[in-house]
C-alpha atoms as a PDB file:
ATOM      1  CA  UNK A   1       6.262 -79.155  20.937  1.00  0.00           C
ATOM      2  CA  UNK A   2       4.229 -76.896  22.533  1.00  0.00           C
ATOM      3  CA  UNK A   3       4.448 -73.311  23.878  1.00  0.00           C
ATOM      4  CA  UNK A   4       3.633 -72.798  27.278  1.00  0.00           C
ATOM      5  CA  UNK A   5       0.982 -70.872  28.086  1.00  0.00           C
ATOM      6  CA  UNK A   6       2.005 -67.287  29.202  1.00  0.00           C
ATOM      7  CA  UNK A   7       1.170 -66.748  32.807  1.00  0.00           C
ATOM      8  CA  UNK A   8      -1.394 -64.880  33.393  1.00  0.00           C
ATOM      9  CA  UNK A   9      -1.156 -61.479  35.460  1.00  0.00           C
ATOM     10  CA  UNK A  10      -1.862 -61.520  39.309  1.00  0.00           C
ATOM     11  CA  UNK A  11      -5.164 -59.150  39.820  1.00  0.00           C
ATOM     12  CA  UNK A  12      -3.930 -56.021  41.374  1.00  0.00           C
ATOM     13  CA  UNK A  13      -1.440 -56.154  38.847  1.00  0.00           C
ATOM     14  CA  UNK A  14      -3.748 -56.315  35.534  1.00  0.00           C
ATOM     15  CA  UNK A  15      -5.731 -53.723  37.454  1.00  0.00           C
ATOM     16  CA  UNK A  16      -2.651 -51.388  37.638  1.00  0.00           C
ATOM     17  CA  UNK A  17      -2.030 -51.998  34.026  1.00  0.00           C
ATOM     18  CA  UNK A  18      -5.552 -50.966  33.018  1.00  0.00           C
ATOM     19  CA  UNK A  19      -5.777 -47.510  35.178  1.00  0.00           C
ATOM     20  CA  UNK A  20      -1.883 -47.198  33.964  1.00  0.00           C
ATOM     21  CA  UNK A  21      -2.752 -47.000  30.825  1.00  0.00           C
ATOM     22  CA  UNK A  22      -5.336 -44.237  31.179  1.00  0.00           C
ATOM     23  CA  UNK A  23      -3.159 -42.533  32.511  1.00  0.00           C
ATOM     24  CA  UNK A  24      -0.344 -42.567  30.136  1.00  0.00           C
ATOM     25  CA  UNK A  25      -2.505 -42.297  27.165  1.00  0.00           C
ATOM     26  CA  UNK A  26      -3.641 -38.837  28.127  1.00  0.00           C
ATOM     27  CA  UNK A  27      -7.103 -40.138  28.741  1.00  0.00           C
ATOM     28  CA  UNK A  28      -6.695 -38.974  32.546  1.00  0.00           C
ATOM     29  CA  UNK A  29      -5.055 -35.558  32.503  1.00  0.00           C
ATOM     30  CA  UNK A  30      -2.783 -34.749  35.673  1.00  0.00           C
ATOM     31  CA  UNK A  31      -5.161 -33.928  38.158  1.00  0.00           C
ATOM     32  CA  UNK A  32      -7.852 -36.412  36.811  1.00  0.00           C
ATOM     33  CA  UNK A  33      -9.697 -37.811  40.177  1.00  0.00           C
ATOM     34  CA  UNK A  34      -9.116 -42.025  40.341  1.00  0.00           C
ATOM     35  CA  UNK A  35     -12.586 -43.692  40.560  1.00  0.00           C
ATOM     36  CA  UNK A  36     -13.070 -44.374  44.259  1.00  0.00           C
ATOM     37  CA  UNK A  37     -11.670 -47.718  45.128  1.00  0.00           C
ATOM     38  CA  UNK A  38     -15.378 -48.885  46.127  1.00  0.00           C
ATOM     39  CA  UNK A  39     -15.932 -47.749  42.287  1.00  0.00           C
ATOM     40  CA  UNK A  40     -13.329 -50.488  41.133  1.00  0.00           C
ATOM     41  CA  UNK A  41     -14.530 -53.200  43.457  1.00  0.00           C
ATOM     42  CA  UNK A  42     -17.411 -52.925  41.670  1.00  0.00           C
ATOM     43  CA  UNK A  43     -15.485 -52.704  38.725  1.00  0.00           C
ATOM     44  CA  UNK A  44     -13.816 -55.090  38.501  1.00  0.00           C
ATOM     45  CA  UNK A  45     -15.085 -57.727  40.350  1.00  0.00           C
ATOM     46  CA  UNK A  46     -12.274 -57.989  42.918  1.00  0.00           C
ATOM     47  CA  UNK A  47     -11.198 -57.439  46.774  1.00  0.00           C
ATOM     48  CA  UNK A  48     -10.684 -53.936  48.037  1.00  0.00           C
ATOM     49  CA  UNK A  49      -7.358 -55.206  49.307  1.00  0.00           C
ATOM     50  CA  UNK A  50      -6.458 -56.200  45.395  1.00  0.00           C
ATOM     51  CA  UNK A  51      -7.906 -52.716  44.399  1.00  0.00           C
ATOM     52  CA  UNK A  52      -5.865 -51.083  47.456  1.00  0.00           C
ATOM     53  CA  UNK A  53      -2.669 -52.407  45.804  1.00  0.00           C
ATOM     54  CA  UNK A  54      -3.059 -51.696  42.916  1.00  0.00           C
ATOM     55  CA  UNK A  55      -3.454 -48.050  43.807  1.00  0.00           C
ATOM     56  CA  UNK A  56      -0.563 -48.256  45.700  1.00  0.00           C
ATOM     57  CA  UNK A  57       1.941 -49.335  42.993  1.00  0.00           C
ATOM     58  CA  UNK A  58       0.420 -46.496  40.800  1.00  0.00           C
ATOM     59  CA  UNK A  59       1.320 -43.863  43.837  1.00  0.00           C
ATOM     60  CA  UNK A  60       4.849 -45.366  44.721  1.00  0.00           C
ATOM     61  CA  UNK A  61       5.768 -44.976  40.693  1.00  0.00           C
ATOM     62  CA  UNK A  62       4.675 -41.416  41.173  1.00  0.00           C
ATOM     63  CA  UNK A  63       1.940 -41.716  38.383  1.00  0.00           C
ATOM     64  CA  UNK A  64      -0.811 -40.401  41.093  1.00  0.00           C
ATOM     65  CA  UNK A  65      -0.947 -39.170  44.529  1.00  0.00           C
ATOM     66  CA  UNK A  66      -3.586 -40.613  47.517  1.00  0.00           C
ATOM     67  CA  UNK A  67      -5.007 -38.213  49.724  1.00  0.00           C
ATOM     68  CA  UNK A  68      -7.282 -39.743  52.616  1.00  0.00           C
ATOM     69  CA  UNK A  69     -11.285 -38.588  52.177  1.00  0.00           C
ATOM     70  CA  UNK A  70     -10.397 -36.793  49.060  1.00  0.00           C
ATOM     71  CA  UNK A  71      -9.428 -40.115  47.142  1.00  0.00           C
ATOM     72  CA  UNK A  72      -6.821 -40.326  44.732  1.00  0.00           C
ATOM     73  CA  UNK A  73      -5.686 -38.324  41.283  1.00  0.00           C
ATOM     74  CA  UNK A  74      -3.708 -38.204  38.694  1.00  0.00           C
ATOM     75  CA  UNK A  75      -0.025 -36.743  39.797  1.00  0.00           C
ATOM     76  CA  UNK A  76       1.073 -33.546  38.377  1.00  0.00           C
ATOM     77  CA  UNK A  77       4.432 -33.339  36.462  1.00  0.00           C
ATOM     78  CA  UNK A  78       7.111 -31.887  39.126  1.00  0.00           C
ATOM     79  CA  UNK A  79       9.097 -29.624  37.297  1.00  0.00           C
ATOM     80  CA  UNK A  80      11.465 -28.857  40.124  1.00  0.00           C
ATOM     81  CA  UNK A  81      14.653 -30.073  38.269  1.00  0.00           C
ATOM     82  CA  UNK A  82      14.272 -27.892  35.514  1.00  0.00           C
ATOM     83  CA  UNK A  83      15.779 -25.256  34.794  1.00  0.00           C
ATOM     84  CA  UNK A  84      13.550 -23.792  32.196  1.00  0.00           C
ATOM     85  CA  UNK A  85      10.128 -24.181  32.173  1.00  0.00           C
ATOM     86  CA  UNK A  86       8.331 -26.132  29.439  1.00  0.00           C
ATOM     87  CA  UNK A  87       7.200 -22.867  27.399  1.00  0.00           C
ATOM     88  CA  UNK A  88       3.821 -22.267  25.582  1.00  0.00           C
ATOM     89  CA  UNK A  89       4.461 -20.594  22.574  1.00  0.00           C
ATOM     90  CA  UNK A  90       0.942 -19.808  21.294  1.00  0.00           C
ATOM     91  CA  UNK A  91      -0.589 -19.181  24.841  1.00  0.00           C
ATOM     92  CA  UNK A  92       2.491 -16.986  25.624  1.00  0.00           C
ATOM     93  CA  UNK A  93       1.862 -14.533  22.555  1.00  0.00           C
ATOM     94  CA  UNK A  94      -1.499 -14.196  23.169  1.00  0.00           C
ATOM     95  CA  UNK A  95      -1.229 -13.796  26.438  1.00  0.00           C
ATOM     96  CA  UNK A  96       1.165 -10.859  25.460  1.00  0.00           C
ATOM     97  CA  UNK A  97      -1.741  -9.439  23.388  1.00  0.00           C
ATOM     98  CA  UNK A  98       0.355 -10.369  20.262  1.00  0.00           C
ATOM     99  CA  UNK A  99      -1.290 -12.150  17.139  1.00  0.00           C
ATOM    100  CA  UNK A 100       0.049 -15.530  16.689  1.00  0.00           C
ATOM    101  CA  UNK A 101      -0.346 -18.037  13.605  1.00  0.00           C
ATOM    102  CA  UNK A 102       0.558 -21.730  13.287  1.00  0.00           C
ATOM    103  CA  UNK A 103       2.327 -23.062  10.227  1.00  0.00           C
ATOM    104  CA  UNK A 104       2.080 -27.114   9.776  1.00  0.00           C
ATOM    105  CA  UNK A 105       4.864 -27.361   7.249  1.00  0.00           C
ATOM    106  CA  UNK A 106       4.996 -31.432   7.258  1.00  0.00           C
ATOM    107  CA  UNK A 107       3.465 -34.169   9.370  1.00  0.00           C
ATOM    108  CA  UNK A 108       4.439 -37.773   9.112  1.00  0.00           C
ATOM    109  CA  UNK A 109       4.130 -40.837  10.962  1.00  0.00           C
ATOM    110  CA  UNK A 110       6.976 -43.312  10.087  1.00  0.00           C
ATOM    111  CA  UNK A 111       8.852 -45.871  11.726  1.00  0.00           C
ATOM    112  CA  UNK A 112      11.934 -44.375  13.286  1.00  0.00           C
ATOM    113  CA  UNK A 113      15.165 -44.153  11.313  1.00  0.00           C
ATOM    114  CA  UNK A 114      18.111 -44.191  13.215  1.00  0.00           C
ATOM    115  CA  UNK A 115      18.779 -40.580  13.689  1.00  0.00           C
ATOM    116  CA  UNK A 116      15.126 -40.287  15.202  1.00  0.00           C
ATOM    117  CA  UNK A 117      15.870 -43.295  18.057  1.00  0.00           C
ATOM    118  CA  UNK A 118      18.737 -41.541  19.085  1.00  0.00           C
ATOM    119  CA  UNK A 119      16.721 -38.313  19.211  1.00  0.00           C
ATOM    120  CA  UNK A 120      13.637 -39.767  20.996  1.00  0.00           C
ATOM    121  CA  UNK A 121      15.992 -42.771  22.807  1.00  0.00           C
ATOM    122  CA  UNK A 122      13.688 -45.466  21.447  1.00  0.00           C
ATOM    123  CA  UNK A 123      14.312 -48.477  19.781  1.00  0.00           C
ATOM    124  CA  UNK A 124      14.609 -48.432  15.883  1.00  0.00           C
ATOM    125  CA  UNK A 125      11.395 -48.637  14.325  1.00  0.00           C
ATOM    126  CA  UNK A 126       9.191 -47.113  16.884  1.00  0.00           C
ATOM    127  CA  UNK A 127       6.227 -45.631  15.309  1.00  0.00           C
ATOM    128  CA  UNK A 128       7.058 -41.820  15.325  1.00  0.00           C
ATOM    129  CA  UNK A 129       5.374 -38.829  14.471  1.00  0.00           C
ATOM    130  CA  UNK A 130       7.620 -36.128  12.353  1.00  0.00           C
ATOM    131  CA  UNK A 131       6.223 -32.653  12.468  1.00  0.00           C
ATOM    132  CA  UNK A 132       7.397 -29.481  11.066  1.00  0.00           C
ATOM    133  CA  UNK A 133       6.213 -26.081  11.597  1.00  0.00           C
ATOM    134  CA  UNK A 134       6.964 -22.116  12.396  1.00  0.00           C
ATOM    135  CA  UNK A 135       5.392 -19.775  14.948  1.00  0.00           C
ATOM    136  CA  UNK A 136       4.867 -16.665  13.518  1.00  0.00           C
ATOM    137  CA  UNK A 137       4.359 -14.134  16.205  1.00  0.00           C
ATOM    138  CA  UNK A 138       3.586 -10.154  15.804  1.00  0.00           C
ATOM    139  CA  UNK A 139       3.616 -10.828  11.639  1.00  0.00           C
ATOM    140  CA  UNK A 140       6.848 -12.413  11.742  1.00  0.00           C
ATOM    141  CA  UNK A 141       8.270 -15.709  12.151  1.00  0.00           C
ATOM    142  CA  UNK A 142       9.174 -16.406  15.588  1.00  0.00           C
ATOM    143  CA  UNK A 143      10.624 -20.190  15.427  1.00  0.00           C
ATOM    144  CA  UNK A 144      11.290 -22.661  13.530  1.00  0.00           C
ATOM    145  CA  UNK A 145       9.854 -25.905  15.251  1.00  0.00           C
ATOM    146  CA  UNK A 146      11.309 -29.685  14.421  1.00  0.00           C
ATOM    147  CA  UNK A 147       9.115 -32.402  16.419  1.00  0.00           C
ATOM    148  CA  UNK A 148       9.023 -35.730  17.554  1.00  0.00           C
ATOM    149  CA  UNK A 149       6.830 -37.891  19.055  1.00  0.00           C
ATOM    150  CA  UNK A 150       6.634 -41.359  20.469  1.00  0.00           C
ATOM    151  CA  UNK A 151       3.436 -42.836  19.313  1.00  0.00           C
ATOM    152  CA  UNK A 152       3.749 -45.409  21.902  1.00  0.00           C
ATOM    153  CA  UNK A 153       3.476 -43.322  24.508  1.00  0.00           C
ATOM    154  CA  UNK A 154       0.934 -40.958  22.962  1.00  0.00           C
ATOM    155  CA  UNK A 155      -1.563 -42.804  20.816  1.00  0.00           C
ATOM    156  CA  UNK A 156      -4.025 -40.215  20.370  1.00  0.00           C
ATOM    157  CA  UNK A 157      -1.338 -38.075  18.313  1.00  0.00           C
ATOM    158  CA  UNK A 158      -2.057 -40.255  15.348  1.00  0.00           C
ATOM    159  CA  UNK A 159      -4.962 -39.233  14.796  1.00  0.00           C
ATOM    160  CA  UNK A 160      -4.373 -35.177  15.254  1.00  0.00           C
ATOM    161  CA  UNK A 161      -3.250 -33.765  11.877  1.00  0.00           C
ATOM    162  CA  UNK A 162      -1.985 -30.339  13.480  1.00  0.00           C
ATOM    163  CA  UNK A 163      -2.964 -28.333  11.125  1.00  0.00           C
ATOM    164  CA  UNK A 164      -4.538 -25.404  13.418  1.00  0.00           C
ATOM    165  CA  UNK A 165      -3.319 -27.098  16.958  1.00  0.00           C
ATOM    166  CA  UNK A 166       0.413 -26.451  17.709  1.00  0.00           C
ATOM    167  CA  UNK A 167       1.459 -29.554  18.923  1.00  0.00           C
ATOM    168  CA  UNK A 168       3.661 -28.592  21.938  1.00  0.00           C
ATOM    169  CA  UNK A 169       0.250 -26.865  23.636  1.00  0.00           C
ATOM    170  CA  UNK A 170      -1.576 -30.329  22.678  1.00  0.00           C
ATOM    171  CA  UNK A 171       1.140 -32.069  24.424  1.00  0.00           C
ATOM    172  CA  UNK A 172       0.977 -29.789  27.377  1.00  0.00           C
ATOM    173  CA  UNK A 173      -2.927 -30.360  27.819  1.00  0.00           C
ATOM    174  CA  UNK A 174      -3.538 -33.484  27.190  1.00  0.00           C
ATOM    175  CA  UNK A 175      -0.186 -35.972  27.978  1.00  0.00           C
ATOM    176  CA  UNK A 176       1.451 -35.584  31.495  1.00  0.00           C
ATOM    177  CA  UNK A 177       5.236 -35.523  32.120  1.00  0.00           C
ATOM    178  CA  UNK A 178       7.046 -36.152  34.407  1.00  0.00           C
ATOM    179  CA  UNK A 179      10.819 -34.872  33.634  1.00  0.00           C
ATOM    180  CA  UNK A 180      12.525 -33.087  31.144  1.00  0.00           C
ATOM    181  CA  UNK A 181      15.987 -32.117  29.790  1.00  0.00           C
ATOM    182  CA  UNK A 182      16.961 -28.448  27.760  1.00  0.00           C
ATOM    183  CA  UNK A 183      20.282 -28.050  25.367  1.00  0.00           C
ATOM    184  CA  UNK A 184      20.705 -25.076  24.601  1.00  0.00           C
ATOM    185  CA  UNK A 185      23.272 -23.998  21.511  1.00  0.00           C
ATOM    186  CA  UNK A 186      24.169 -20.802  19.292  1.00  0.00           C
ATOM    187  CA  UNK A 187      24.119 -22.350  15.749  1.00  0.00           C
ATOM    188  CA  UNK A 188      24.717 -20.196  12.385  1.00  0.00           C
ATOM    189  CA  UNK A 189      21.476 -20.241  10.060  1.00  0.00           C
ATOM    190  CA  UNK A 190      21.462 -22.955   7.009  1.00  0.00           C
ATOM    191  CA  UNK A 191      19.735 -22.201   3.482  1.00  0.00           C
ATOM    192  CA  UNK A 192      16.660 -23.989   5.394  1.00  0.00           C
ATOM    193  CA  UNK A 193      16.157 -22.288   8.496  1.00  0.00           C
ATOM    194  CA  UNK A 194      17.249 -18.791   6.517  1.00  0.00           C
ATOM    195  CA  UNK A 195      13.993 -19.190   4.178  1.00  0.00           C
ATOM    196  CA  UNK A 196      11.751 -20.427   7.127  1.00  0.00           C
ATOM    197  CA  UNK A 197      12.586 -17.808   9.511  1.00  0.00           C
ATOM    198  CA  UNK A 198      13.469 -15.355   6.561  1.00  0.00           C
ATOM    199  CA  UNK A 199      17.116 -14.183   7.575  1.00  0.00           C
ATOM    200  CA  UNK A 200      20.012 -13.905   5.962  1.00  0.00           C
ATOM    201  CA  UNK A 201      22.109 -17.482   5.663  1.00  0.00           C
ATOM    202  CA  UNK A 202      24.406 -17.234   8.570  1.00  0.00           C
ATOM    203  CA  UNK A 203      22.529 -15.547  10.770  1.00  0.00           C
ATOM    204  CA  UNK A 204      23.521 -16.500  14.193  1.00  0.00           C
ATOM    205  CA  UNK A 205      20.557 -18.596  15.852  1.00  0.00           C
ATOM    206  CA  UNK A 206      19.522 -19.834  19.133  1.00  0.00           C
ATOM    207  CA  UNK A 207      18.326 -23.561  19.504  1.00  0.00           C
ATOM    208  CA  UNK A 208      16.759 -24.990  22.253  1.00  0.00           C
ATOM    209  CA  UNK A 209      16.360 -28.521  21.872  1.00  0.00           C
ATOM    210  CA  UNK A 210      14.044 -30.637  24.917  1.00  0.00           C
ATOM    211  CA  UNK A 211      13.121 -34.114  25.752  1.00  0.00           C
ATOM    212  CA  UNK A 212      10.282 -35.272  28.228  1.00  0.00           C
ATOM    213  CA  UNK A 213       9.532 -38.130  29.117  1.00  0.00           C
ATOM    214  CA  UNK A 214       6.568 -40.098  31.623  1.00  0.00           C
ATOM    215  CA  UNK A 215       8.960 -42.003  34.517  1.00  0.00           C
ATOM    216  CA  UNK A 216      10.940 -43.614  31.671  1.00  0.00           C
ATOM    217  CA  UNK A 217       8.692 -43.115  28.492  1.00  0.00           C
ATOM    218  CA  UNK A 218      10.378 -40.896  25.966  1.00  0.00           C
ATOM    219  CA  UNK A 219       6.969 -38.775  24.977  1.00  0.00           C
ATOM    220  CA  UNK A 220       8.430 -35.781  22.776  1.00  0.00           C
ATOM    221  CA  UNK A 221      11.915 -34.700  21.759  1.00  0.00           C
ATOM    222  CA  UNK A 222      11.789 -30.755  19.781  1.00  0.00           C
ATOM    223  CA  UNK A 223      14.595 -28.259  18.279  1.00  0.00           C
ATOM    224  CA  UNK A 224      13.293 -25.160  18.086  1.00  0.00           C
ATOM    225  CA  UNK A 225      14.685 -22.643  16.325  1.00  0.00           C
ATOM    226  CA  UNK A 226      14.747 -18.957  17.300  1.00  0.00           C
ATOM    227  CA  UNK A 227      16.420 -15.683  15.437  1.00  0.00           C
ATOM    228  CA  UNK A 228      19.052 -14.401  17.963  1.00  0.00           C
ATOM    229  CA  UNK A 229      18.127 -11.484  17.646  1.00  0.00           C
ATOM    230  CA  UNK A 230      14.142 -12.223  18.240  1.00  0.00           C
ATOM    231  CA  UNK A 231      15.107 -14.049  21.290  1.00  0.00           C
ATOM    232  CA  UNK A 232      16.836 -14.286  24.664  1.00  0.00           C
ATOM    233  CA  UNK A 233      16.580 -16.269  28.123  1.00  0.00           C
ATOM    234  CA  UNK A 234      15.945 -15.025  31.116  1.00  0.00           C
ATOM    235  CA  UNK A 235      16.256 -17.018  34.559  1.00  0.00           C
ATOM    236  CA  UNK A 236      15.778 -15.218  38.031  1.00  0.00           C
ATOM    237  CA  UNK A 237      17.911 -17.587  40.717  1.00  0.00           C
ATOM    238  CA  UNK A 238      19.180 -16.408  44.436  1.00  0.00           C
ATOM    239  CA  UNK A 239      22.010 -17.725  46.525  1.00  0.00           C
ATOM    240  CA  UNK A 240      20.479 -19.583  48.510  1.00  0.00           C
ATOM    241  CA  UNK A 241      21.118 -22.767  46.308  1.00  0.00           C
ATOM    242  CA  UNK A 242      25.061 -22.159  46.061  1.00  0.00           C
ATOM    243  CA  UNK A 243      27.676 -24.634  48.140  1.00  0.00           C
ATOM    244  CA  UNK A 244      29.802 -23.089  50.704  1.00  0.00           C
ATOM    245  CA  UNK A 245      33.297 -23.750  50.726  1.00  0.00           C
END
């Protein structure tokens, strides 16, 4: 017996796919301008109606914004629900005027065990990539950085080996987001975190572990790992926000 045939995509919708998947490969950065929809008639061969649709599914999923006579673009991350902010080691210290130095410690890619799904949310299996590293900041090391990403939803990280790029900036240039969670916990150094961050076993330890993700692609989940007493929080907040009673 034979399989039927799979149906093939209506238009607008393979041509959603196709600019969808520019877009959430990092090949069109947030803010990337959309080629004009005259551009995709041409394109792809098509009504402006089917090419008007297709935009529009793109815009209602929040994965770019329209703006009439400017065109359209590649949607920002909102990062209006969070908390914290999504933090740039390396381009923090030397902002600071302090000197800063990657350490790649191990780099991976492997299919995900089962500890990894439940840290990414992804289905056992998924091609991940496992990276380990320390920021050393001002001579000393600063954190203690336990990464992973979802190959699926960033391809080109394959092919980056890390070595001199921290991988959160990478992340933060080149693959958009669009939410993001912090947990934040006081842990007690292990024998392992002790001889990466060189403190004394015990030593009490802040770790900040996030997850982002594009609408509902897990991209990254990280622990990092800061000395306690290296590190602290600060959040400025007003009133304004608080219920009345």
């Amino acid at each position: 017996m034979t399989a039927p045939a799979p149906k093939e995509l209506p238009r607008y919708a393979a041509i959603r796919r196709d600019l969808e998947s520019a877009i959430l490969s990092g090949r069109w950065p947030p803010g990337h301008k959309i080629p004009s929809e005259h551009a995709l008639v041409a394109r792809y061969g098509c009504a402006r109606m089917t090419v008007n649709k297709a935009l529009s599914a793109l815009a209602a999923s929040g994965l770019i914004v329209r703006h009439r006579r400017a065109g359209s673009f590649v949607a920002t991350p909102s990062t209006e629900e969070s908390i914290l902010e999504i933090h740039d080691i390396a381009g923090e210290a030397q902002g600071a005027g302090k000197p800063y130095r990657f350490e790649l410690r191990a780099r991976a890619v492997r299919k995900a065990t089962a500890t990894d799904a439940a840290r990414l949310q992804v289905k056992a299996g998924t091609a991940v990539l496992a990276l380990s590293s320390i920021h050393h900041v001002a001579g000393a090391p600063y954190a203690a950085e336990d990464r992973l990403v979802n190959l699926a939803g960033v391809p080109d990280a394959r092919a980056m080996d890390f070595s001199d790029t921290p991988p959160g900036s990478w992340l933060l240039e080149k693959m958009p987001w669009s939410r993001a969670r912090h947990r934040i916990s006081a842990i007690n150094a292990d024998a392992a975190i002790a001889r990466s961050l060189k403190i004394a076993r015990g030593t009490a330890c802040l770790m900040v572990e996030r997850e982002t993700w594009l609408q509902d692609l897990p991209i990254t989940q990280v622990r990092l790992i800061y000395p306690g007493e290296r590190h602290h929080l600060l959040a400025y907040f007003s009133p304004a926000g608080r219920s009345r009673r």
